[in-house]
PDB file of N, CA and C in Angstrom:
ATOM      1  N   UNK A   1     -10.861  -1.375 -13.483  1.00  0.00           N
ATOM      2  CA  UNK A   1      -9.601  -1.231 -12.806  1.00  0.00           C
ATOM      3  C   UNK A   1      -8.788  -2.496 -12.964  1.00  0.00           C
ATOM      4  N   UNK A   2      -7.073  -2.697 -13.403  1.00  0.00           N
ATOM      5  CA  UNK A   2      -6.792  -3.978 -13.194  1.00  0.00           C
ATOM      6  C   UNK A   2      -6.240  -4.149 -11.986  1.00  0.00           C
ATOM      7  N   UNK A   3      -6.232  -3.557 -10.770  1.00  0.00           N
ATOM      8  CA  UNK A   3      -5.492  -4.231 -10.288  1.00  0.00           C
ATOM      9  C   UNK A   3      -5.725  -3.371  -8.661  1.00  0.00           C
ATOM     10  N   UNK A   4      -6.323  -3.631  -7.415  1.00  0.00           N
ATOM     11  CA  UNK A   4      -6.214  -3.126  -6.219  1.00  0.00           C
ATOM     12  C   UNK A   4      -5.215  -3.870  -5.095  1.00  0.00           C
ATOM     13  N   UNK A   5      -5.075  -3.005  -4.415  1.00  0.00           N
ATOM     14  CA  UNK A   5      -4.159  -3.314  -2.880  1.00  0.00           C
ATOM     15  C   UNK A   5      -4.689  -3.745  -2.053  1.00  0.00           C
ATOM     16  N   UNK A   6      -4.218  -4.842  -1.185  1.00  0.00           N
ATOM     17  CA  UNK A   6      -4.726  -5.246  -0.246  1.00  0.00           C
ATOM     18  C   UNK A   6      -4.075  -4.866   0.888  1.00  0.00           C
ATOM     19  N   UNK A   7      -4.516  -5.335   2.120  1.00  0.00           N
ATOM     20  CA  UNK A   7      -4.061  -4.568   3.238  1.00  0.00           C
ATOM     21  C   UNK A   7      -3.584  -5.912   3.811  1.00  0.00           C
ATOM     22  N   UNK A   8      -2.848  -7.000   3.138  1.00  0.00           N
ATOM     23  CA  UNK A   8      -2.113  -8.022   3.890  1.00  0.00           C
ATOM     24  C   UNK A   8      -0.423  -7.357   3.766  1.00  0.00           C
ATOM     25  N   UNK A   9       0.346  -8.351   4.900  1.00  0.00           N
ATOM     26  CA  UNK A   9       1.591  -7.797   4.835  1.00  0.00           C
ATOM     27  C   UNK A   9       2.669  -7.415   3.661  1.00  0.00           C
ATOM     28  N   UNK A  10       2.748  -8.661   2.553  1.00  0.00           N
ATOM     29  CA  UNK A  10       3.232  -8.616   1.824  1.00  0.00           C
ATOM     30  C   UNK A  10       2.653  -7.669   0.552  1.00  0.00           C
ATOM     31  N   UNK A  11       3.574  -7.014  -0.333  1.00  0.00           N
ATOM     32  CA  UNK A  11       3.306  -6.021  -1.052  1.00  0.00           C
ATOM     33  C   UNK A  11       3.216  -7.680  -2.652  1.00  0.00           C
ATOM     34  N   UNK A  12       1.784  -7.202  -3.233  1.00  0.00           N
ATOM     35  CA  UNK A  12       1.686  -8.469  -4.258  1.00  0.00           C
ATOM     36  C   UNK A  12       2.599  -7.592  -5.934  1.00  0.00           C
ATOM     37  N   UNK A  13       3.481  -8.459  -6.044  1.00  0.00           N
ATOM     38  CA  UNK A  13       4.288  -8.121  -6.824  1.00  0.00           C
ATOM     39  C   UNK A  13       3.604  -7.651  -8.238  1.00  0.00           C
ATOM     40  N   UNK A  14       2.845  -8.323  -8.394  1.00  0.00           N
ATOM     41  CA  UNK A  14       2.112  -8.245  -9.859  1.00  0.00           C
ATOM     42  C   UNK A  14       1.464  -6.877 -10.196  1.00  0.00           C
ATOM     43  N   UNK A  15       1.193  -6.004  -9.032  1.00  0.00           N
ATOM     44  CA  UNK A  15       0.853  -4.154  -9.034  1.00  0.00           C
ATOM     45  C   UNK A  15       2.483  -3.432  -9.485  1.00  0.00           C
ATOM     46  N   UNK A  16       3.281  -4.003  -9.835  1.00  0.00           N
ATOM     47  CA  UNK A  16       4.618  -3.579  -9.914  1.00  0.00           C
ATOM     48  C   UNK A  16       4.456  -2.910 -11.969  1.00  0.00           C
ATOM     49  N   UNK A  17       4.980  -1.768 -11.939  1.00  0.00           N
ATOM     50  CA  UNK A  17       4.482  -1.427 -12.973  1.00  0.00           C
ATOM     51  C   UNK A  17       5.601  -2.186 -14.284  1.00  0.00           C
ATOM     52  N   UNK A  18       5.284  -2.424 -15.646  1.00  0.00           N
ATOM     53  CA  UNK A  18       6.056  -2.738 -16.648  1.00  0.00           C
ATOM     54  C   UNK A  18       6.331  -1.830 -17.514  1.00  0.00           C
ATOM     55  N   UNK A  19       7.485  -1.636 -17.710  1.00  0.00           N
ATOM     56  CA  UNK A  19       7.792  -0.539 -18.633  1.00  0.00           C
ATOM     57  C   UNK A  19       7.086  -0.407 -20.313  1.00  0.00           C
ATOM     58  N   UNK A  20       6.776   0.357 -20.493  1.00  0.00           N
ATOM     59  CA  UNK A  20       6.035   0.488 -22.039  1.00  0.00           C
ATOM     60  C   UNK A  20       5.282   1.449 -22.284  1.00  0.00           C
ATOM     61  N   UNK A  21       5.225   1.292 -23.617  1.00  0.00           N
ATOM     62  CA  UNK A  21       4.853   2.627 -23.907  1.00  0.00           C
ATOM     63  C   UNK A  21       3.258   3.072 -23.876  1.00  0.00           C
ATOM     64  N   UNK A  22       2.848   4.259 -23.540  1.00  0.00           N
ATOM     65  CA  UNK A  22       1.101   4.473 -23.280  1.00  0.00           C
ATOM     66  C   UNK A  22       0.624   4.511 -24.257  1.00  0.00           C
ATOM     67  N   UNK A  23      -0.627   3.818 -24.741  1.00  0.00           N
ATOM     68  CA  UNK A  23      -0.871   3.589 -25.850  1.00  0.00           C
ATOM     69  C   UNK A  23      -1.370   5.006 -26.922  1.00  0.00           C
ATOM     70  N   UNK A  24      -1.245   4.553 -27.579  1.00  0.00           N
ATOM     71  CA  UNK A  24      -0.895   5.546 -28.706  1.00  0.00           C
ATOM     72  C   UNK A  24      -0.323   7.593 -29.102  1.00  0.00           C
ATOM     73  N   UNK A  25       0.447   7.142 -27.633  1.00  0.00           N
ATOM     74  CA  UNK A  25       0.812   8.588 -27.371  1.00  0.00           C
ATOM     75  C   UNK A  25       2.255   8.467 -27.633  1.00  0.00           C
ATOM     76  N   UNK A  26       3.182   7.523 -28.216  1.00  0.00           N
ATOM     77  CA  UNK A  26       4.321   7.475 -28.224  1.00  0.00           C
ATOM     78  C   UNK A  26       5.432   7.999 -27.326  1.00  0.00           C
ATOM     79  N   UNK A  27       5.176   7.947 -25.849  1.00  0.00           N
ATOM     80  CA  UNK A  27       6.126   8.249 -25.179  1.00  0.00           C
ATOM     81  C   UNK A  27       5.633   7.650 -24.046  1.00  0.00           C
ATOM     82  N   UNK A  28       6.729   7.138 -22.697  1.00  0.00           N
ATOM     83  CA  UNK A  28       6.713   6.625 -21.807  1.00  0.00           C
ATOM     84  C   UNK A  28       5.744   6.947 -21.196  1.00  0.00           C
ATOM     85  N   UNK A  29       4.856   5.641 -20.374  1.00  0.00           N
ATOM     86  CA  UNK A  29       4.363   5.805 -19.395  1.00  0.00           C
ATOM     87  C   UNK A  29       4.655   5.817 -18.373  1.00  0.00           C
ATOM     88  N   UNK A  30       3.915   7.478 -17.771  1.00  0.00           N
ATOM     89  CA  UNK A  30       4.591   7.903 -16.028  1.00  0.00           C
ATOM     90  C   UNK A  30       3.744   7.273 -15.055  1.00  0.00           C
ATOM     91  N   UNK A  31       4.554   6.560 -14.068  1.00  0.00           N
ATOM     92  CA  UNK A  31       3.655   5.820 -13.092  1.00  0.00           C
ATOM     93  C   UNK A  31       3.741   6.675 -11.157  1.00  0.00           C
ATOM     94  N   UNK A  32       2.757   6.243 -10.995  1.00  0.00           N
ATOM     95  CA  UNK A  32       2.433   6.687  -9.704  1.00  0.00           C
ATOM     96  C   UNK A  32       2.252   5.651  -8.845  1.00  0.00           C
ATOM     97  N   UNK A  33       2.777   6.120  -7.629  1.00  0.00           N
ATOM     98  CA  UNK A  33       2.842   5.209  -6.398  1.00  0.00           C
ATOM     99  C   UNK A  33       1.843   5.986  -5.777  1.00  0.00           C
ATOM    100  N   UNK A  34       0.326   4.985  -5.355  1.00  0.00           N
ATOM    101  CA  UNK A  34      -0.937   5.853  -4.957  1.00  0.00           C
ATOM    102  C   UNK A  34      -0.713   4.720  -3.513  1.00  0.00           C
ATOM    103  N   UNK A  35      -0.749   5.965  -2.099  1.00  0.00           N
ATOM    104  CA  UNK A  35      -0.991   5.329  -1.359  1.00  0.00           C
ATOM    105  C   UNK A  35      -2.062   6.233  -0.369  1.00  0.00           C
ATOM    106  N   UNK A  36      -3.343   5.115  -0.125  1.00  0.00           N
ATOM    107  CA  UNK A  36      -4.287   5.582   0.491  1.00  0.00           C
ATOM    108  C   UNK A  36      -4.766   4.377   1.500  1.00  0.00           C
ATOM    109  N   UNK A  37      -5.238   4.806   2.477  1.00  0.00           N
ATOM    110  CA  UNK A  37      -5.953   3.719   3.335  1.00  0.00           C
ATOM    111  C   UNK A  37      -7.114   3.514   3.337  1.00  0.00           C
ATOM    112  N   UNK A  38      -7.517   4.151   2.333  1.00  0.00           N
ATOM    113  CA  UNK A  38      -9.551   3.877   2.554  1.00  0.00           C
ATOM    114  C   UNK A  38      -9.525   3.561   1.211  1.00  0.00           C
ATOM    115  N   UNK A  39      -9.881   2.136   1.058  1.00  0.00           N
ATOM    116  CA  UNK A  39     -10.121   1.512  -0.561  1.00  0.00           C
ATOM    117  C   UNK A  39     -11.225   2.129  -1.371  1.00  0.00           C
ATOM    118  N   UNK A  40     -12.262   2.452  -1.294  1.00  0.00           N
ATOM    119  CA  UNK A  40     -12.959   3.086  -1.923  1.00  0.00           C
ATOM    120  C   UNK A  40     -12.399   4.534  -2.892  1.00  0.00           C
ATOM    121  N   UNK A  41     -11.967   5.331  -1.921  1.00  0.00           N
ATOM    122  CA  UNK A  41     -11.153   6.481  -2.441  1.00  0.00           C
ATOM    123  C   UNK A  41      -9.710   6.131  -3.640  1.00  0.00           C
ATOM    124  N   UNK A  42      -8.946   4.928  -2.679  1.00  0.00           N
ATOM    125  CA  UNK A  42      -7.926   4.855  -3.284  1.00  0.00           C
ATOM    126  C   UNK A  42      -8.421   4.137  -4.825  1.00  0.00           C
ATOM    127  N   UNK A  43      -9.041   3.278  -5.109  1.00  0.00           N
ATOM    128  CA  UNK A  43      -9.987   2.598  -6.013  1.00  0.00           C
ATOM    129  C   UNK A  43     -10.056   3.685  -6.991  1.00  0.00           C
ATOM    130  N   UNK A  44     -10.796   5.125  -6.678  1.00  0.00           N
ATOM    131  CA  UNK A  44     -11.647   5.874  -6.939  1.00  0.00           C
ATOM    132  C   UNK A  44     -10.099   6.763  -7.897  1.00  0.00           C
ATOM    133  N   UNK A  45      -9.256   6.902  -7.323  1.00  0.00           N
ATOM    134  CA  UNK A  45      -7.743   7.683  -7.562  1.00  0.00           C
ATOM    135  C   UNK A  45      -7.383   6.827  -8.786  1.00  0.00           C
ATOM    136  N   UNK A  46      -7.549   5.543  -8.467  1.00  0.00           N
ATOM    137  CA  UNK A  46      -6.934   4.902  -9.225  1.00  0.00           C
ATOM    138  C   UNK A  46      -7.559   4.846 -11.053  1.00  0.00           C
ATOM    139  N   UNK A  47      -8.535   4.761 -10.609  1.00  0.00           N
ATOM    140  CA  UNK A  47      -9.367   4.676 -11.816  1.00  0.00           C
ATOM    141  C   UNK A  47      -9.016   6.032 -12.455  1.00  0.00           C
ATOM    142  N   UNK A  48      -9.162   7.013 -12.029  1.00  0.00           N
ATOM    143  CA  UNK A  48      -9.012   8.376 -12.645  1.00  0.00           C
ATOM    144  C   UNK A  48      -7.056   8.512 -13.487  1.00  0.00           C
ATOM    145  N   UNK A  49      -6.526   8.185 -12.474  1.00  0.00           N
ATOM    146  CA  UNK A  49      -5.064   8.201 -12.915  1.00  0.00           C
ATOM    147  C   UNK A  49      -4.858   6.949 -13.963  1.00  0.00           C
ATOM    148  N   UNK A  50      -5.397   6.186 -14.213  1.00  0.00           N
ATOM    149  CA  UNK A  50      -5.255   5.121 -15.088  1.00  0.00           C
ATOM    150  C   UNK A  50      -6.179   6.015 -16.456  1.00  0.00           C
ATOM    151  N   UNK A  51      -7.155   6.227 -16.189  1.00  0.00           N
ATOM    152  CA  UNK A  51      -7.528   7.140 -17.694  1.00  0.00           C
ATOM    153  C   UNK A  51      -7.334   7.913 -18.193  1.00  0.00           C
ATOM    154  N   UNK A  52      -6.155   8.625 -16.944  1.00  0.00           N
ATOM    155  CA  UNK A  52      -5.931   9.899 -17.966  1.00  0.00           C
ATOM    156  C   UNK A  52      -4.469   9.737 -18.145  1.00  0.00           C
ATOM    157  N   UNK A  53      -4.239   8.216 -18.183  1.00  0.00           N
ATOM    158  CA  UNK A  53      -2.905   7.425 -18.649  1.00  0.00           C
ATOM    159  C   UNK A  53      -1.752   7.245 -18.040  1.00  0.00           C
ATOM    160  N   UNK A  54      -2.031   7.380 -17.213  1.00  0.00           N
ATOM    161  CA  UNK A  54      -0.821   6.905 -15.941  1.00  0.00           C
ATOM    162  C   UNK A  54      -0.777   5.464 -15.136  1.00  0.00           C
ATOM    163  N   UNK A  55       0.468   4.873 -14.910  1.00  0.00           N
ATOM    164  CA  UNK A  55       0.526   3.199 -14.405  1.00  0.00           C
ATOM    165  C   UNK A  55       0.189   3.708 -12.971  1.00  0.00           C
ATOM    166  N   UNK A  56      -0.061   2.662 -12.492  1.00  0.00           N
ATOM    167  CA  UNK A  56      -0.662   2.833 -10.849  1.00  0.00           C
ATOM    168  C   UNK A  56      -0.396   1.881  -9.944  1.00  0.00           C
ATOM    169  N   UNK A  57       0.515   2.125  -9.063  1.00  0.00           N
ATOM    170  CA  UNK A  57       0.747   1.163  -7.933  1.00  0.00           C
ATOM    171  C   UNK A  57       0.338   1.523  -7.043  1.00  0.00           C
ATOM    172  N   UNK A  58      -0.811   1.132  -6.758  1.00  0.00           N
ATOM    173  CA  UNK A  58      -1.877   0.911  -5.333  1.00  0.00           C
ATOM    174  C   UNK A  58      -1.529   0.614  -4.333  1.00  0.00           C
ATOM    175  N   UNK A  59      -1.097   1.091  -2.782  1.00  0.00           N
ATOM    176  CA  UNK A  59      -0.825   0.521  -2.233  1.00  0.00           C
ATOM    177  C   UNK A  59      -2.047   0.973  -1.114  1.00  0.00           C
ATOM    178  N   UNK A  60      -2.232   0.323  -0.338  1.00  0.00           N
ATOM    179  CA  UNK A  60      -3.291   0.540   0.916  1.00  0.00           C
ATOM    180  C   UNK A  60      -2.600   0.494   2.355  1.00  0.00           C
ATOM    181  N   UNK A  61      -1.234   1.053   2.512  1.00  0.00           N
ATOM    182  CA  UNK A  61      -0.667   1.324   3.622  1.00  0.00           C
ATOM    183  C   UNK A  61       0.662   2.024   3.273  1.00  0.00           C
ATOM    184  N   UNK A  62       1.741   2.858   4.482  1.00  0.00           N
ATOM    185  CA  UNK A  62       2.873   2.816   3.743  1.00  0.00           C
ATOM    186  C   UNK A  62       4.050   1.856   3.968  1.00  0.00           C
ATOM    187  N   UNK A  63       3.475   0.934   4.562  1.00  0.00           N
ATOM    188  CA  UNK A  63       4.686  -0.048   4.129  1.00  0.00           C
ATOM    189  C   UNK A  63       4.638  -0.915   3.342  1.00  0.00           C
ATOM    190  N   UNK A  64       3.714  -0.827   2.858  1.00  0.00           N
ATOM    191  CA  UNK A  64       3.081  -1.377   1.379  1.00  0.00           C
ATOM    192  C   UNK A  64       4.042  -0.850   0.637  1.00  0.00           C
ATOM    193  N   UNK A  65       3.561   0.359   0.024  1.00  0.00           N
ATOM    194  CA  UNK A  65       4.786   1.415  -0.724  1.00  0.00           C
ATOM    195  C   UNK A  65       5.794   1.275  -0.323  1.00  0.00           C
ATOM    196  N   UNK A  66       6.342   1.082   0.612  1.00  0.00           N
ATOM    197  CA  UNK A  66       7.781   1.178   0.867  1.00  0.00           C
ATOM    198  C   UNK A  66       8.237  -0.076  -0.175  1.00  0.00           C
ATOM    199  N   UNK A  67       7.680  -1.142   0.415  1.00  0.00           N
ATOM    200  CA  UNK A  67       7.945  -2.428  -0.310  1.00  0.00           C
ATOM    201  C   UNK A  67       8.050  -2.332  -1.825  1.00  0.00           C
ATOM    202  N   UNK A  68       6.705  -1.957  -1.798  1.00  0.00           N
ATOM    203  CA  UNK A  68       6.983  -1.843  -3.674  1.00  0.00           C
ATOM    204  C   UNK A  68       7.939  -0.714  -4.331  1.00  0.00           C
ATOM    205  N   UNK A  69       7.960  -0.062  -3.572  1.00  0.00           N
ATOM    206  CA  UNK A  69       9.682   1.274  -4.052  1.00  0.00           C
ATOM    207  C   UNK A  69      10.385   1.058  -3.829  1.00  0.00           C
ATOM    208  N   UNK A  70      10.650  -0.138  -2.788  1.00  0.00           N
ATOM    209  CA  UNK A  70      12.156  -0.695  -3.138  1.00  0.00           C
ATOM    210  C   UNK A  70      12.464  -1.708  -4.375  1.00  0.00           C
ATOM    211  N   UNK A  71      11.603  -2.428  -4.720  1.00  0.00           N
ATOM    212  CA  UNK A  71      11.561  -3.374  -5.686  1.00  0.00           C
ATOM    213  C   UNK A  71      11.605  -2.661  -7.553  1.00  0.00           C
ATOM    214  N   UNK A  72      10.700  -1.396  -7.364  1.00  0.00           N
ATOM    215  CA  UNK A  72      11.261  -1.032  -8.503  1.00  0.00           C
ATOM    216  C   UNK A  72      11.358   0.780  -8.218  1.00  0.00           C
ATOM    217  N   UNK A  73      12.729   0.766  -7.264  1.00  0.00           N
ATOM    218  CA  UNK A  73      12.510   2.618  -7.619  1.00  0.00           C
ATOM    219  C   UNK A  73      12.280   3.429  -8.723  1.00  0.00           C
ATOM    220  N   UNK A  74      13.501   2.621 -10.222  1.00  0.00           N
ATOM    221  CA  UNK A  74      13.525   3.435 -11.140  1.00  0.00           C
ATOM    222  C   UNK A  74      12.428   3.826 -11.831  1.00  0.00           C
ATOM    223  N   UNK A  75      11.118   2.893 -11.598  1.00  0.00           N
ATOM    224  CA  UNK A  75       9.832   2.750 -12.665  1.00  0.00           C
ATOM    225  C   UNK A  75       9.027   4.237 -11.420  1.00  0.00           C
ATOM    226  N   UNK A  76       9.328   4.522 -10.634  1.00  0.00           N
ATOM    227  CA  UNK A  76       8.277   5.265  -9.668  1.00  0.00           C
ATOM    228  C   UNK A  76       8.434   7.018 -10.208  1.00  0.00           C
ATOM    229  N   UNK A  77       7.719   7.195 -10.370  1.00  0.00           N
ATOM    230  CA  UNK A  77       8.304   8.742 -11.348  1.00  0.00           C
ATOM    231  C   UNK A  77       7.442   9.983 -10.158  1.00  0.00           C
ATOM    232  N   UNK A  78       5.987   9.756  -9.649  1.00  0.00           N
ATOM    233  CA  UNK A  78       5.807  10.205  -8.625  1.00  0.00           C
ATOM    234  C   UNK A  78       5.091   9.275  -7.420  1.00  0.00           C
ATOM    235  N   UNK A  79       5.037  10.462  -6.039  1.00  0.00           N
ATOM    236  CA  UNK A  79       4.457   9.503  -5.261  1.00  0.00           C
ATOM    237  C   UNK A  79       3.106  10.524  -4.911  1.00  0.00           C
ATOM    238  N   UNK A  80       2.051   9.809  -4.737  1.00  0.00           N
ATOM    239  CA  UNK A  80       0.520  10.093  -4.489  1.00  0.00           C
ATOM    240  C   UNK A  80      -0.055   9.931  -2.912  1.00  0.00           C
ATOM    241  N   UNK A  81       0.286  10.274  -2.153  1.00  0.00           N
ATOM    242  CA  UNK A  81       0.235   9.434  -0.600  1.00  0.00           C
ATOM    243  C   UNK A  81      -1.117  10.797   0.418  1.00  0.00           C
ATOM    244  N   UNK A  82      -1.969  10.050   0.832  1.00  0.00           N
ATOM    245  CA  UNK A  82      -2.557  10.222   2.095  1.00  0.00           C
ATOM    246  C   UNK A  82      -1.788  10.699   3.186  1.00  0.00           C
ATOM    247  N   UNK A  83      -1.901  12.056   3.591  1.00  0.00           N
ATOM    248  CA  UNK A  83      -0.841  12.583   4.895  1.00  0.00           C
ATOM    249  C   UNK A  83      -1.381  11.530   6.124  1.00  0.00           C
ATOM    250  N   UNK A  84      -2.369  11.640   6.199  1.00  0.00           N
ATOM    251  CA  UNK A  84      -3.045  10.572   7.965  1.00  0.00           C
ATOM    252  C   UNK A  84      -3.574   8.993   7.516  1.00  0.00           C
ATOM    253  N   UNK A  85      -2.267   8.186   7.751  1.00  0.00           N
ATOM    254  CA  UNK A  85      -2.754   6.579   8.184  1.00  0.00           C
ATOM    255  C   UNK A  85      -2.022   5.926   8.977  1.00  0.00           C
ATOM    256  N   UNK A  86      -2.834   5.218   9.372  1.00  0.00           N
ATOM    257  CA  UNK A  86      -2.278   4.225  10.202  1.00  0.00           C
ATOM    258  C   UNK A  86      -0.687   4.005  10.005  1.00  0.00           C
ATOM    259  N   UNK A  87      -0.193   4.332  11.480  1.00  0.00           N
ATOM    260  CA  UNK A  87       1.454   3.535  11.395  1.00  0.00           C
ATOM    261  C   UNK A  87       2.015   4.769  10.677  1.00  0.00           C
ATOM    262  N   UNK A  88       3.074   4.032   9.815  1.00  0.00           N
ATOM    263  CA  UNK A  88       3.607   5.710   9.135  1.00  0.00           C
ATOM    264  C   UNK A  88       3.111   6.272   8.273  1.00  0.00           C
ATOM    265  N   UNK A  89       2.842   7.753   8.761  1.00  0.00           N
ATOM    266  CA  UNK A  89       2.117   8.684   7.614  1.00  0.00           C
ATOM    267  C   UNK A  89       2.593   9.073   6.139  1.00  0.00           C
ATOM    268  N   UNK A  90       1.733   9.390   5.398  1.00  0.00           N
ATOM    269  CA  UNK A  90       2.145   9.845   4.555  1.00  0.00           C
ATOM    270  C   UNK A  90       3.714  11.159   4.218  1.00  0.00           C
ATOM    271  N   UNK A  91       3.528  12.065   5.222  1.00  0.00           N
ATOM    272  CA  UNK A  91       4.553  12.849   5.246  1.00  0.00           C
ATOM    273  C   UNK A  91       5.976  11.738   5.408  1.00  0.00           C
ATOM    274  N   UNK A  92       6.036  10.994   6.195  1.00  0.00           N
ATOM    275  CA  UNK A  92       7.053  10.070   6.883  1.00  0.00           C
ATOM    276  C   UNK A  92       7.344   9.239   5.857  1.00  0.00           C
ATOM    277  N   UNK A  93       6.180   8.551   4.992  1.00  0.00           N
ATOM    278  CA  UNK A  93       6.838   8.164   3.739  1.00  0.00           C
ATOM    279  C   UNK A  93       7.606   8.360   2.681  1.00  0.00           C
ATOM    280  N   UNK A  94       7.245   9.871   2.463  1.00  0.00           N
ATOM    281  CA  UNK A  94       7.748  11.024   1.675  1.00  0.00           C
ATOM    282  C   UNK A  94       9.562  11.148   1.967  1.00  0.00           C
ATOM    283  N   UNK A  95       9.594  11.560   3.423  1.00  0.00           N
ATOM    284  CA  UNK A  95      10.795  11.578   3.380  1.00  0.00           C
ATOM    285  C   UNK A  95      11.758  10.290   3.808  1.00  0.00           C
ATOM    286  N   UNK A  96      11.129   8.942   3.752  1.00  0.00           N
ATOM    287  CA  UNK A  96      12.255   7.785   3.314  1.00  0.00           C
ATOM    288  C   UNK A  96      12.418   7.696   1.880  1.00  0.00           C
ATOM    289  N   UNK A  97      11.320   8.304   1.122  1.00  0.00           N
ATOM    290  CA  UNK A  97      11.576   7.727   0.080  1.00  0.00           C
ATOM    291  C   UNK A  97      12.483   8.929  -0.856  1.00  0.00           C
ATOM    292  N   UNK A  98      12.346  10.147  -0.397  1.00  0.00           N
ATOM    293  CA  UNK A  98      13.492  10.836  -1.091  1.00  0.00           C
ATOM    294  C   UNK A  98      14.729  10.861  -0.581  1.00  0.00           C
ATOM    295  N   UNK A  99      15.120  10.228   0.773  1.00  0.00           N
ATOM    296  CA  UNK A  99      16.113  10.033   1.167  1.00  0.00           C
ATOM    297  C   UNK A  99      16.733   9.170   0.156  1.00  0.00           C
ATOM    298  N   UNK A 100      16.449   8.210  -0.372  1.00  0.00           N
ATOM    299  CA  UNK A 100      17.141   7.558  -1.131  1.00  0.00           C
ATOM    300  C   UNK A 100      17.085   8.342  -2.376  1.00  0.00           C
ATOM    301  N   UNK A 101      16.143   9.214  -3.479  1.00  0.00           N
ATOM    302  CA  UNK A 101      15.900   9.434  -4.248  1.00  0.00           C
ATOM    303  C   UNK A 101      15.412  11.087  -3.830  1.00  0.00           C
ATOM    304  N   UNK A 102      16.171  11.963  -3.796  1.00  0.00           N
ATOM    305  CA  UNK A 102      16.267  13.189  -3.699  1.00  0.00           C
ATOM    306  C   UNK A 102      14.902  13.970  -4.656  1.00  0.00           C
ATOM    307  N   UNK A 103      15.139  13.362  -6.051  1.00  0.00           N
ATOM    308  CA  UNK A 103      14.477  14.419  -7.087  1.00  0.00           C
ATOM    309  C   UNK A 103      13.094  13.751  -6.845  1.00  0.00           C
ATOM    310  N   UNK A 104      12.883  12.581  -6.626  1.00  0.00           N
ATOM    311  CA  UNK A 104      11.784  11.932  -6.660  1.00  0.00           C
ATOM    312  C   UNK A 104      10.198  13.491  -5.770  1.00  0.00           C
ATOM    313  N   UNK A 105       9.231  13.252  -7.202  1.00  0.00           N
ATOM    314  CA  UNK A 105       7.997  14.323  -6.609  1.00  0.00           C
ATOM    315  C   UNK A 105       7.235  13.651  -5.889  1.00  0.00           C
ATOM    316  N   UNK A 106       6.633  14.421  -4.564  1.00  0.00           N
ATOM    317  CA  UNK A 106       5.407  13.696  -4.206  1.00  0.00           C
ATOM    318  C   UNK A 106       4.101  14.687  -4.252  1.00  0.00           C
ATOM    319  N   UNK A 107       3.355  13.977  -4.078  1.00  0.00           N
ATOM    320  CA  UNK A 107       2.039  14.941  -3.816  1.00  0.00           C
ATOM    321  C   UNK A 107       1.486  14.045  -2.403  1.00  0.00           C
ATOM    322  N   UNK A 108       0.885  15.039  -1.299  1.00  0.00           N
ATOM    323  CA  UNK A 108       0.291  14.209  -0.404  1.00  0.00           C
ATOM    324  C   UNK A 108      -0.975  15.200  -0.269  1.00  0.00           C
ATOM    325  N   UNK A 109      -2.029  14.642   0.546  1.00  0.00           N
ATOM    326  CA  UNK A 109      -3.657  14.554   0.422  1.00  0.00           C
ATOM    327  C   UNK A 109      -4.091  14.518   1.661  1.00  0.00           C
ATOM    328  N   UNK A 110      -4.917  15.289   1.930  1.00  0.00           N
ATOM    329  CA  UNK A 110      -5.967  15.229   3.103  1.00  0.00           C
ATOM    330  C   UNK A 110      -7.116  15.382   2.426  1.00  0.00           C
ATOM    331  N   UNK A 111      -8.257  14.650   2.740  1.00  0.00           N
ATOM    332  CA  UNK A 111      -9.280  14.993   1.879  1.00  0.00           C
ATOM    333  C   UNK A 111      -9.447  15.431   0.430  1.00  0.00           C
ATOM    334  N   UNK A 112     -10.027  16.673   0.561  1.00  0.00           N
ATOM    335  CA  UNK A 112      -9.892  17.041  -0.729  1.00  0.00           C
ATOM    336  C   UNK A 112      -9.215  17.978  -1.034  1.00  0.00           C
ATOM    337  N   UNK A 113      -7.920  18.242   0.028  1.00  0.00           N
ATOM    338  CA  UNK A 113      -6.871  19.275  -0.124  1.00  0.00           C
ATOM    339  C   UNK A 113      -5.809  18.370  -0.926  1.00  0.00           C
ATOM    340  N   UNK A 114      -4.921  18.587  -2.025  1.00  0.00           N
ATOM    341  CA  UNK A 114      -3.639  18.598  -2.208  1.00  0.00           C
ATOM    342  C   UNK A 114      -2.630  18.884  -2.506  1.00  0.00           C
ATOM    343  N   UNK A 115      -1.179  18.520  -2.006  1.00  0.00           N
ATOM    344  CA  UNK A 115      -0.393  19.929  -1.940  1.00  0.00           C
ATOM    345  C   UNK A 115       1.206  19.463  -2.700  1.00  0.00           C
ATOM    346  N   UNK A 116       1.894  19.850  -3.727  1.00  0.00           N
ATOM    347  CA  UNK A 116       2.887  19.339  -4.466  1.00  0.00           C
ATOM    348  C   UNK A 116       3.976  19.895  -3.605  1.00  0.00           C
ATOM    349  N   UNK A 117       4.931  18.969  -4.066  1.00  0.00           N
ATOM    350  CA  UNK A 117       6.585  19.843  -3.011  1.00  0.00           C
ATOM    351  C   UNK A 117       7.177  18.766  -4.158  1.00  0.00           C
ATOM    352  N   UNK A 118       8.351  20.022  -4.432  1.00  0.00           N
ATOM    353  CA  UNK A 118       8.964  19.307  -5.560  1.00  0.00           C
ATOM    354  C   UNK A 118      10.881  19.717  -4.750  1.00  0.00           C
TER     355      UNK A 118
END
């Protein structure tokens, strides 16, 4: 994995994705904003979405994510979020963040349920 979330206040800039291309598939890489509160799982997401070639911004809360979607909305293509954590939920994230960004997809997660709204 290169790169996990921590659960301090500040969102660490360096999980911020760089634009480029996925290797040897000649077309953009789509990145995901993964937000989960149990590191193991989110770890576990991450690894999977990174191999089957997707950038990954980890976050381990949602004001984590918030932080890092404001810093780069345009790079965020979907969002990956946990409906139940601490503080604001996943649903609640969902809709600040299409408030600003209408088309923006999310997927959110309970266990091993998950459910797309486009």
């Amino acid at each position: 994995m290169n790169a996990t979330a921590t659960t301090s206040s500040a969102f660490d800039e360096k999980l911020l994705p760089q634009p480029h291309l996925a290797s040897g598939s000649g077309r953009t890489e789509r990145t995901v904003l993964l937000v989960e509160d149990d590191e193991d799982l989110r770890q576990t997401m991450e690894c999977i979405l990174r191999s089957a070639g997707y950038g990954v911004v980890p976050c381990a809360d949602a004001h984590l994510a918030l932080e890092a979607y404001q810093k780069c909305p345009e790079t965020v293509d979907v969002l990956l979020t946990d409906l139940h954590m601490p503080g604001l939920s996943g649903l609640e994230l969902a809709r600040k963040l299409t408030e600003s960004r209408a088309t923006l997809r999310y997927c959110s997660s309970r266990g091993a349920f998950c459910q797309w709204t486009t």
